[in-house]
N, C-alpha and C. Protein backbone atom coordinates (compact mmCIF):
# COMPACT_ATOMS: atom_id res chain seq x y z
N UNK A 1 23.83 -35.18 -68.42
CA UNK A 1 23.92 -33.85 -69.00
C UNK A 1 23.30 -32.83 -68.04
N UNK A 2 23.73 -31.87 -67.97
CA UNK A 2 23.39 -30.89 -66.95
C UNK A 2 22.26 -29.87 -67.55
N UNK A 3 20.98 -29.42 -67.35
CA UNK A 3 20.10 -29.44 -67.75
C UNK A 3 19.24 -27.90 -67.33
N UNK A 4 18.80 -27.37 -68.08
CA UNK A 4 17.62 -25.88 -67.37
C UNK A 4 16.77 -26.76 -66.38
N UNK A 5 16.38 -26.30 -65.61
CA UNK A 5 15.58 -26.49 -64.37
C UNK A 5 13.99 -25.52 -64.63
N UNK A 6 12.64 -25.99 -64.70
CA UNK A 6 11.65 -25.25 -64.79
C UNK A 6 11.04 -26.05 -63.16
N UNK A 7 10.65 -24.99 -61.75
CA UNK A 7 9.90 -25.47 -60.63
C UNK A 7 9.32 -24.27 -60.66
N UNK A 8 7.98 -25.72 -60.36
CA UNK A 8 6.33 -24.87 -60.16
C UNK A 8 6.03 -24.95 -58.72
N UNK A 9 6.35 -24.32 -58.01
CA UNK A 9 5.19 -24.36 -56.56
C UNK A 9 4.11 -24.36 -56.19
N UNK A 10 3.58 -25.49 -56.43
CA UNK A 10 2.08 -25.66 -55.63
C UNK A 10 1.49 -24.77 -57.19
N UNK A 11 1.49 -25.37 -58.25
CA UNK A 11 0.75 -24.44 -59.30
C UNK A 11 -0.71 -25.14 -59.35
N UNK A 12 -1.41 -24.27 -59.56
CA UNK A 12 -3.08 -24.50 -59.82
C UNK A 12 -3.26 -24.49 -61.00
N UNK A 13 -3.11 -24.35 -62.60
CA UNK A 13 -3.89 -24.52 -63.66
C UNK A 13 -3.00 -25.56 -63.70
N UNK A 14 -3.95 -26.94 -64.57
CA UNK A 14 -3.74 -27.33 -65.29
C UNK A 14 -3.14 -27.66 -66.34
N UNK A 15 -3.65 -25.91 -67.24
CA UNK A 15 -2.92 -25.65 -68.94
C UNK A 15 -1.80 -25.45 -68.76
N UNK A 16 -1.35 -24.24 -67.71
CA UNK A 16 -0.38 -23.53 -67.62
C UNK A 16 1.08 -25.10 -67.45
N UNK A 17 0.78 -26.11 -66.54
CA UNK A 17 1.43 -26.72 -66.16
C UNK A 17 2.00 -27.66 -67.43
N UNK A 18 1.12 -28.00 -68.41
CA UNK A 18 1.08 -28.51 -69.57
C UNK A 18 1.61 -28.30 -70.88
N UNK A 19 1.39 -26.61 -70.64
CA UNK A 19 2.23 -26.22 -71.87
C UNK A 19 3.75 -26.18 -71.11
N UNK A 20 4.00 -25.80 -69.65
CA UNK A 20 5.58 -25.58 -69.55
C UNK A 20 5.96 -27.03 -69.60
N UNK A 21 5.24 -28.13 -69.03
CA UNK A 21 5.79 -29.59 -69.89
C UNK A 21 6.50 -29.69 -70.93
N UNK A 22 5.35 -29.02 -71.90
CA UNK A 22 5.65 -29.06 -73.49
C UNK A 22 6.68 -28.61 -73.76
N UNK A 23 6.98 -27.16 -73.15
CA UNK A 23 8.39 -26.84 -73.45
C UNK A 23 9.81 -27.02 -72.74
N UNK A 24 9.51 -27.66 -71.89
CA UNK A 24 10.45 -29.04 -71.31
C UNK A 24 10.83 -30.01 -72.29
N UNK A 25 9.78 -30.33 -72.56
CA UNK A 25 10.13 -31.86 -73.85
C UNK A 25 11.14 -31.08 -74.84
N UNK A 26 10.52 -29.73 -75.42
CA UNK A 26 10.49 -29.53 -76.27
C UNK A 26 11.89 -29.18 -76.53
N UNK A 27 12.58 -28.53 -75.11
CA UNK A 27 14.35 -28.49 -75.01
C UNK A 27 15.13 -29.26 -73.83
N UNK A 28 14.36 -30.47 -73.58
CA UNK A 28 15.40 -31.03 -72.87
C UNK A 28 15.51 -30.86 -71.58
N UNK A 29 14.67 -30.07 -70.88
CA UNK A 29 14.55 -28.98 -69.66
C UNK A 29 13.82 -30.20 -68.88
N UNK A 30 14.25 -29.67 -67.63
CA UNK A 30 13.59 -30.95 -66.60
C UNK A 30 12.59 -30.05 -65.78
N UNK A 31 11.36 -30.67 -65.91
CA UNK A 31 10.13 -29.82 -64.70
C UNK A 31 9.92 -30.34 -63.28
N UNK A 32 10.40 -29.69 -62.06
CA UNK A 32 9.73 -29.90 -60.57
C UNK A 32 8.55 -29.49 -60.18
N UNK A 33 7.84 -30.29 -59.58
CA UNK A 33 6.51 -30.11 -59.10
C UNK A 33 6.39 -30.02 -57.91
N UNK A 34 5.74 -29.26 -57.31
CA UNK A 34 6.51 -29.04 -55.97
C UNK A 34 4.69 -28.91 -54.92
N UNK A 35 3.97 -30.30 -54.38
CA UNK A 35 3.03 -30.29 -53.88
C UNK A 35 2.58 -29.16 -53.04
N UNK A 36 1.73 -28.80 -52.65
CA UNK A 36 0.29 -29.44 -53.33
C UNK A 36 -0.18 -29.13 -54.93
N UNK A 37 -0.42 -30.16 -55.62
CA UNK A 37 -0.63 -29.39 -56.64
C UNK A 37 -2.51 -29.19 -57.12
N UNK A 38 -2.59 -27.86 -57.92
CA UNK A 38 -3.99 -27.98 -57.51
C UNK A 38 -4.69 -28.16 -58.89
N UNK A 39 -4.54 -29.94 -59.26
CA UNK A 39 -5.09 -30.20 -59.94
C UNK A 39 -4.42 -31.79 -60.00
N UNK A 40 -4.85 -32.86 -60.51
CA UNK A 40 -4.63 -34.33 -60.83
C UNK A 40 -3.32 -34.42 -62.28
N UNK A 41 -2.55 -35.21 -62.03
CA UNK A 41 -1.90 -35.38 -63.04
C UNK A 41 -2.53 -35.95 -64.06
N UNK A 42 -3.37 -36.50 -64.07
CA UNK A 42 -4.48 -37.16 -64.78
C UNK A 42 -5.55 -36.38 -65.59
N UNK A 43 -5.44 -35.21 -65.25
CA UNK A 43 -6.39 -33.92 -65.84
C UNK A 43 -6.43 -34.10 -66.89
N UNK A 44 -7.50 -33.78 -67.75
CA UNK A 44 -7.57 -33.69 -68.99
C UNK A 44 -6.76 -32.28 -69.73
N UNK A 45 -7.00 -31.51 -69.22
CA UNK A 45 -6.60 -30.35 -69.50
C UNK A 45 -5.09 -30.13 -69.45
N UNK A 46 -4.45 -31.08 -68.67
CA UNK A 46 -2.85 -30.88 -68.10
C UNK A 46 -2.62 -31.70 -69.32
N UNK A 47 -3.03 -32.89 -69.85
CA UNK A 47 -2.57 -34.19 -70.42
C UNK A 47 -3.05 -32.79 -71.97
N UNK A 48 -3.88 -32.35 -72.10
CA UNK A 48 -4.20 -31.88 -73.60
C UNK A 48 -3.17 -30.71 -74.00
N UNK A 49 -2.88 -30.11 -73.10
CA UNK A 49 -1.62 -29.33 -73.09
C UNK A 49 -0.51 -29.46 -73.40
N UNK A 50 -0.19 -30.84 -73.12
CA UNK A 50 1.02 -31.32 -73.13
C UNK A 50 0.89 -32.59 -74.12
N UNK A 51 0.35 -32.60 -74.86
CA UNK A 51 -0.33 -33.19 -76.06
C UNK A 51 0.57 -34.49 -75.82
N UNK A 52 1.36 -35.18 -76.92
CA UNK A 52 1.39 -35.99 -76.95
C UNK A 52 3.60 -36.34 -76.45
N UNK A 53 3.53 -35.03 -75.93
CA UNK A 53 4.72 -35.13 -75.76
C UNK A 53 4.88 -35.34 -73.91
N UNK A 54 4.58 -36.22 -73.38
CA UNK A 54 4.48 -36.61 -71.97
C UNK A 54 5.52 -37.36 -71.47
N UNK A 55 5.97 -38.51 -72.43
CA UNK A 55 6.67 -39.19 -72.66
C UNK A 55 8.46 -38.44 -72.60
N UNK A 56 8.31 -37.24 -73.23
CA UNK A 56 9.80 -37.17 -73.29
C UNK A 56 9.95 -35.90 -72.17
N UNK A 57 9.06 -35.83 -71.28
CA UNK A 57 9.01 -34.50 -69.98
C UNK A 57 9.78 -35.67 -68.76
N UNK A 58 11.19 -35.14 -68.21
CA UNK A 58 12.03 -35.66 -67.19
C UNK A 58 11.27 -34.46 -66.05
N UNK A 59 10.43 -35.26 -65.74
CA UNK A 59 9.13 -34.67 -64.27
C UNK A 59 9.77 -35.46 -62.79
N UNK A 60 10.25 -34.33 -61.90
CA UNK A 60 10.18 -34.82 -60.64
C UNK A 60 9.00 -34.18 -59.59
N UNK A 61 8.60 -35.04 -58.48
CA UNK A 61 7.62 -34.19 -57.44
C UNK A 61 8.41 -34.19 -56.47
N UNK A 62 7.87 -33.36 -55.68
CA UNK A 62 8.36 -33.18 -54.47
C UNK A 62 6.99 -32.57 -53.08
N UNK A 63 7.34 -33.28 -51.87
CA UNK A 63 6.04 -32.70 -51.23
C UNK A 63 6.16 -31.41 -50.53
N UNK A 64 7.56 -30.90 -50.45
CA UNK A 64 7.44 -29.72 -49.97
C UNK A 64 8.98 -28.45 -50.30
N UNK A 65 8.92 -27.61 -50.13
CA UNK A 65 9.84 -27.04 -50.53
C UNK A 65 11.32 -27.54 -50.26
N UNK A 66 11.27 -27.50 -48.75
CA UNK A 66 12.60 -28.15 -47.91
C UNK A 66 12.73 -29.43 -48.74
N UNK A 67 12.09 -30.48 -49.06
CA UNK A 67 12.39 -31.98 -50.15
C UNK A 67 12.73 -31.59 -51.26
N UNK A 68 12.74 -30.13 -52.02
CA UNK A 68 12.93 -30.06 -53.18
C UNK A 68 14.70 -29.27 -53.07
N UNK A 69 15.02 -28.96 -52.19
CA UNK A 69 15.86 -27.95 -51.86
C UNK A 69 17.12 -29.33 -51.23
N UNK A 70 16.75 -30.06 -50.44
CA UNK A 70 17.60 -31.05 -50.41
C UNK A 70 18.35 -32.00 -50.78
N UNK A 71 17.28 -32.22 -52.20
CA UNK A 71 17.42 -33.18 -53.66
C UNK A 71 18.41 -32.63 -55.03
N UNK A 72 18.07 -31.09 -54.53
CA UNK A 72 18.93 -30.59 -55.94
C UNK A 72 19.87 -29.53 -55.63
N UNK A 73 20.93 -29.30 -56.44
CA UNK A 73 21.94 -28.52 -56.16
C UNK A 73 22.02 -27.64 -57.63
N UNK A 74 22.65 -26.04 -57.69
CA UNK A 74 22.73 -25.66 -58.59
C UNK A 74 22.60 -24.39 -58.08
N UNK A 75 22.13 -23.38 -59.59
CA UNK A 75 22.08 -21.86 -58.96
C UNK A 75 20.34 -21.79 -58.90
N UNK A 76 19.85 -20.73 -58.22
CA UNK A 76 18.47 -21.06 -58.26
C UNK A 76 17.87 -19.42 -57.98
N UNK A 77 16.99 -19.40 -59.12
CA UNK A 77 16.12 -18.04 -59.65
C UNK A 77 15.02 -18.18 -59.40
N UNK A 78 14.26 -16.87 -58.50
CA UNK A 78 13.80 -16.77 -58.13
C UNK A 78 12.57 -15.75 -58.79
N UNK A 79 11.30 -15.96 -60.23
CA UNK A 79 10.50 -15.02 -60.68
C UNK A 79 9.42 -14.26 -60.08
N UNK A 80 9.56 -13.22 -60.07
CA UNK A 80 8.47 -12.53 -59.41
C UNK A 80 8.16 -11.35 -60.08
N UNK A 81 7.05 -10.27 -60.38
CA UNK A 81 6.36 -9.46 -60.97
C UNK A 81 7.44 -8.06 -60.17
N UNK A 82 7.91 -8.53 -59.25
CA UNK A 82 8.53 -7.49 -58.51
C UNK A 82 10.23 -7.34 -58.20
N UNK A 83 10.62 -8.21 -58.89
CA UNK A 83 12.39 -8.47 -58.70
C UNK A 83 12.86 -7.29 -59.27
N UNK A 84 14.00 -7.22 -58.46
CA UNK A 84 14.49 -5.79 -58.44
C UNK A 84 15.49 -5.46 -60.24
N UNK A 85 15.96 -7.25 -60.55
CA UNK A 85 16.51 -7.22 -61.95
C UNK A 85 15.69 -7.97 -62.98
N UNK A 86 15.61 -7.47 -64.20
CA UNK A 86 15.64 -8.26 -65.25
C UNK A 86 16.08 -9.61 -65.52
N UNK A 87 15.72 -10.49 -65.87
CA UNK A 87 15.80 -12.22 -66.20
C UNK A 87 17.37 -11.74 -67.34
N UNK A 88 17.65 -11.07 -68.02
CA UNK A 88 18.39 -10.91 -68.65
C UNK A 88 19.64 -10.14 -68.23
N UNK A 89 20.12 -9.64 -66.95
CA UNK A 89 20.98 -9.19 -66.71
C UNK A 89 21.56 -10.20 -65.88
N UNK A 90 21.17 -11.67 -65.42
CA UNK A 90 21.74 -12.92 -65.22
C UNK A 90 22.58 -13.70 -66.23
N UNK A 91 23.61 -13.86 -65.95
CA UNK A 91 24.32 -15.03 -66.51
C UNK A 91 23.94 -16.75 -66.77
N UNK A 92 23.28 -17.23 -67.43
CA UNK A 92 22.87 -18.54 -67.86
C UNK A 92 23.60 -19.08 -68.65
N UNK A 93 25.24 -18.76 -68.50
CA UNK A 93 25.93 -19.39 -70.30
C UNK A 93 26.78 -20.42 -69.91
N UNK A 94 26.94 -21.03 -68.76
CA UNK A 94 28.06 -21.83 -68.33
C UNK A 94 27.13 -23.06 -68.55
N UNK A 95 27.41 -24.02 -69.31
CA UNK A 95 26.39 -25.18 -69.99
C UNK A 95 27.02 -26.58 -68.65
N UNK A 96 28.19 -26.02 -68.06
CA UNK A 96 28.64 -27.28 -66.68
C UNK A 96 27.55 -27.17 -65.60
N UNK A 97 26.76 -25.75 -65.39
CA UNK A 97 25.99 -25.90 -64.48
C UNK A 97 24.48 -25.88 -64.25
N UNK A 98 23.83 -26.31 -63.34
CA UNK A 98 22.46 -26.45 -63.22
C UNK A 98 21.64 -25.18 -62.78
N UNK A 99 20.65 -24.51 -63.78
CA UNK A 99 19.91 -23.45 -63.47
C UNK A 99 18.55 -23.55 -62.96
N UNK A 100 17.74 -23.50 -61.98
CA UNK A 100 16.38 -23.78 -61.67
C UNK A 100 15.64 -22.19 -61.58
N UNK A 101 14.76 -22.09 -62.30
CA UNK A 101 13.97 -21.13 -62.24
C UNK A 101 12.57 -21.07 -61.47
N UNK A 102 12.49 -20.98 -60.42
CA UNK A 102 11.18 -21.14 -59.46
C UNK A 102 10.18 -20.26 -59.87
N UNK A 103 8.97 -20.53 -59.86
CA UNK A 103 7.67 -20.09 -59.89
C UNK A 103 6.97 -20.16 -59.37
N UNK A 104 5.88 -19.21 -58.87
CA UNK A 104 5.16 -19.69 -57.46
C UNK A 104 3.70 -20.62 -58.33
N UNK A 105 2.78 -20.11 -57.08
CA UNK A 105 1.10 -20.28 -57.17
C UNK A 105 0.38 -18.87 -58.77
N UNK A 106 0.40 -19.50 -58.79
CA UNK A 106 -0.52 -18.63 -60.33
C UNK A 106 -0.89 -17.10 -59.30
N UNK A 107 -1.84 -17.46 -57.99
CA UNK A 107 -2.99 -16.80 -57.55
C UNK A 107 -1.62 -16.02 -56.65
N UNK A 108 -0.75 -16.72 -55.95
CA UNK A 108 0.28 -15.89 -54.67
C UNK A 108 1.18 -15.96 -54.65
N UNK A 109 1.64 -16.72 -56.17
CA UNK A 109 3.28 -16.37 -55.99
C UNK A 109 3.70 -17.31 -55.23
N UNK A 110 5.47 -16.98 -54.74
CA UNK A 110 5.90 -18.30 -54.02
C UNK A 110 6.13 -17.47 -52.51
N UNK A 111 6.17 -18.08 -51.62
CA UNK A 111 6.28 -17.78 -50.31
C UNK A 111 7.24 -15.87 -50.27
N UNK A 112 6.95 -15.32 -49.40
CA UNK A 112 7.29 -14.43 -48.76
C UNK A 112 8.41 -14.54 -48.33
N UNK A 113 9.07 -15.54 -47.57
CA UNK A 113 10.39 -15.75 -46.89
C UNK A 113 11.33 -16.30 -47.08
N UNK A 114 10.98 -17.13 -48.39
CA UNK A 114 11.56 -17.68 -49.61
C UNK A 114 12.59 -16.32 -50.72
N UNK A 115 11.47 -15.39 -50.49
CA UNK A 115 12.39 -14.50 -51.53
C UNK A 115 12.77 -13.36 -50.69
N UNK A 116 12.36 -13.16 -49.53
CA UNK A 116 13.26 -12.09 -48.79
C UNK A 116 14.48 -12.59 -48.44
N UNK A 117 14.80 -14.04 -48.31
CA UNK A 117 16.08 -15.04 -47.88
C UNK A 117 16.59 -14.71 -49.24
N UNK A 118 16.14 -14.19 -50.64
CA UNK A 118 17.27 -14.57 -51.86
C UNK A 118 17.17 -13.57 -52.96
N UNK A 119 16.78 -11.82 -52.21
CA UNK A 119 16.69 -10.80 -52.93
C UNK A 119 17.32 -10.67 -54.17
N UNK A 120 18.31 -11.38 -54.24
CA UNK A 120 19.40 -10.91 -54.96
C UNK A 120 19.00 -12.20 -56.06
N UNK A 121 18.33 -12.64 -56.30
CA UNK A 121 17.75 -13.57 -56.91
C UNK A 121 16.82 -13.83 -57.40
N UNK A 122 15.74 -12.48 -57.22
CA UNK A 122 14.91 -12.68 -57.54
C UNK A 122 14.55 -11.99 -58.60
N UNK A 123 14.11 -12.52 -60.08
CA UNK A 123 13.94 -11.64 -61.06
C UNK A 123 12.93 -11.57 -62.20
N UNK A 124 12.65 -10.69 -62.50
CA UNK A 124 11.58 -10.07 -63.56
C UNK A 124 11.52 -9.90 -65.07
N UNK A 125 10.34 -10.33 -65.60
CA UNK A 125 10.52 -10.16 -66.85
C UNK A 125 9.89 -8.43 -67.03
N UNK A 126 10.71 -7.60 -67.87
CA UNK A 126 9.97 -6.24 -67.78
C UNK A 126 8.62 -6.40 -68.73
N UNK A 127 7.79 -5.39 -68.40
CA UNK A 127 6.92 -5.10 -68.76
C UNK A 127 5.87 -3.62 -68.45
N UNK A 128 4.84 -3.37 -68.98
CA UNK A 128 4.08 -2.30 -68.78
C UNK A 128 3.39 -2.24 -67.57
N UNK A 129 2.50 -1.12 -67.05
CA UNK A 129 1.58 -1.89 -65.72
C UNK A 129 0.67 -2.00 -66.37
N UNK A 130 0.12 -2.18 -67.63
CA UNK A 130 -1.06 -2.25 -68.06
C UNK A 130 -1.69 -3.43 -67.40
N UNK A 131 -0.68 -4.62 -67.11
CA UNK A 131 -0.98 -5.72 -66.79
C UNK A 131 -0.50 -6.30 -65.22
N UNK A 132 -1.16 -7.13 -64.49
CA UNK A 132 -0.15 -7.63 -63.12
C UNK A 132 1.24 -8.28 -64.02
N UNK A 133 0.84 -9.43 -64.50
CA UNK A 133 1.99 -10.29 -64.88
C UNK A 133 1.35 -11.12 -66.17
N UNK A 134 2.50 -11.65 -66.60
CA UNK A 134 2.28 -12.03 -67.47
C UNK A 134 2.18 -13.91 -67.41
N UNK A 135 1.28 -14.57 -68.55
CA UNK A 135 0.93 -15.91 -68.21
C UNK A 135 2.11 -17.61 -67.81
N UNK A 136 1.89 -17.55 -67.27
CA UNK A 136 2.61 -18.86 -66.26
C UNK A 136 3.40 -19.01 -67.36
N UNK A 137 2.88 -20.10 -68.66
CA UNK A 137 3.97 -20.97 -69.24
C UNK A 137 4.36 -19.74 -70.14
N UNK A 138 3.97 -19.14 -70.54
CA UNK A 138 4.56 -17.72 -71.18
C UNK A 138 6.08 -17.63 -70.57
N UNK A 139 5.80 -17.16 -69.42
CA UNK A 139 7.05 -16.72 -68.56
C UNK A 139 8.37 -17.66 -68.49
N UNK A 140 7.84 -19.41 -68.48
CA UNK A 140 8.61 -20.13 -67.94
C UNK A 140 9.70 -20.06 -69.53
N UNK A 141 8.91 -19.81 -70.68
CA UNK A 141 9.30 -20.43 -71.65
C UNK A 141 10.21 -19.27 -72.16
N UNK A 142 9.91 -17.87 -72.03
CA UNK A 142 11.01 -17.13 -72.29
C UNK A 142 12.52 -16.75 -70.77
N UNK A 143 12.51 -17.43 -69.89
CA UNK A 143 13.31 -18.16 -68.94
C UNK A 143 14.29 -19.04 -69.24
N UNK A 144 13.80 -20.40 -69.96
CA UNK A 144 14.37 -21.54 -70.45
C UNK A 144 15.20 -21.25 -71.81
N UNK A 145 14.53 -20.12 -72.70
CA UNK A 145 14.76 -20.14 -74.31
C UNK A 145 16.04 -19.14 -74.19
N UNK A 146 15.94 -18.34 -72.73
CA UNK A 146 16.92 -17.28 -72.52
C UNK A 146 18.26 -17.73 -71.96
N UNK A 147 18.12 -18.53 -71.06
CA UNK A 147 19.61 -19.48 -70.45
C UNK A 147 20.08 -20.33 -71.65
N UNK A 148 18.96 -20.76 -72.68
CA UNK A 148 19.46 -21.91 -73.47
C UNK A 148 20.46 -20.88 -75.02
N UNK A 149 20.00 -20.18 -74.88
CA UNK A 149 20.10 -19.01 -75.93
C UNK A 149 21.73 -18.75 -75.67
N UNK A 150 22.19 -18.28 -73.66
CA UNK A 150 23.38 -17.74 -73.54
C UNK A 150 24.23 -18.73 -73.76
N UNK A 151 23.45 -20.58 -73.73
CA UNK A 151 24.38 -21.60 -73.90
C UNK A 151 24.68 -22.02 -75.45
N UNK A 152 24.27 -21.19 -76.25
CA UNK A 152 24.04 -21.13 -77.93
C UNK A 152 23.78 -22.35 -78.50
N UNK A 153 22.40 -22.59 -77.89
CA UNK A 153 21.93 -23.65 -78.09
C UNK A 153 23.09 -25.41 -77.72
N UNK A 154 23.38 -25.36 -77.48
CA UNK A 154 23.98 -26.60 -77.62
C UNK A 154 23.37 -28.12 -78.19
N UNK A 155 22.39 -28.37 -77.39
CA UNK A 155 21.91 -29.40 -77.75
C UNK A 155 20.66 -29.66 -78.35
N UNK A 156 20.85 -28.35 -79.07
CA UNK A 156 19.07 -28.05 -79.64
C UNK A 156 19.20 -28.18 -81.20
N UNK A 157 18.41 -28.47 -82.02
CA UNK A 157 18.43 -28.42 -83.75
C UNK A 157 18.35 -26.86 -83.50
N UNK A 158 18.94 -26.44 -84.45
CA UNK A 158 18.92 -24.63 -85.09
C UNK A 158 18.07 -24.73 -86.32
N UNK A 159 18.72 -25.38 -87.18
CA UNK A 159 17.40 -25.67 -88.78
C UNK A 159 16.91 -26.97 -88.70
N UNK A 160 15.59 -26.62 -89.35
CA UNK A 160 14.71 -27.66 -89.61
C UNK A 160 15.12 -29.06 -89.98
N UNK A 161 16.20 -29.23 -91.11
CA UNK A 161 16.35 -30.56 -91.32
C UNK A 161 17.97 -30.88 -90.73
N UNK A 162 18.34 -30.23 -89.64
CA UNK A 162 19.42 -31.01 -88.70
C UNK A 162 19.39 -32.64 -88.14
């Protein structure tokens, strides 16, 4: 089955990494990890996050960008506090193909030359400046709920006792 794509680059929390697990499990979504990562898979904090749903997270690693870029094929989004479009003026509804949504370092984002190579790709959730950005799995999860949304749910329960 062809699947949402959630990649973390080199992410440093823990939680953050744990809850976007969670909401991996939670629709089916496959998470890349993309070394170094700055924290143990073993963390308490990563494992409490991702409570007891570990088991149903389809987790790949990878040690560097170029290994992650060679392994997978698809369309590939690029989030940043600064993309010139909205996450919502993208097309996510074709359920034949593979969407990966990249995310950098919590602290720097993802490389510099990474997103000047894919301007046209790179995109934003709006918001106020009250704030820089908004929190890691926050972001990933209205990303995933938004492609899965244009695919009208397909393979998701809609009511409770489906």
């Amino acid at each position: 089955m062809v699947a949402v794509h959630v990649v973390l680059y080199q992410p440093e929390i823990p939680a953050n990494t744990g809850n976007i697990a969670r909401t991996c499990a939670a629709t089916d979504s496959q998470l890349h990890l993309i070394r170094p990562l700055g924290f143990s898979t073993d963390d308490k904090m990563l494992k409490r996050a991702g409570l007891d749903y570990w088991p149903f997270v389809k987790i790949h690693y990878y040690d560097s960008l170029d290994e992650f870029f060679e392994k997978n094929e698809g369309e590939f989004y690029y989030i940043e506090t600064y993309g010139n479009k909205a996450y919502s003026d993208f097309d996510y509804s074709n359920p034949e193909k593979d969407y990966y949504f990249m995310f950098g370092r919590e602290t720097t984002g993802l490389p510099k030359e990474l997103l000047e190579a894919n301007q046209d790709r790179c995109l934003r959730i709006p918001m106020t400046t009250n704030v820089r950005s908004l929190n890691l799995s926050n972001t990933a999860a209205i990303l995933v709920y938004e492609a899965l949304r244009q695919q009208n749910f397909t393979h998701l329960k809609i009511k409770y006792n489906e």
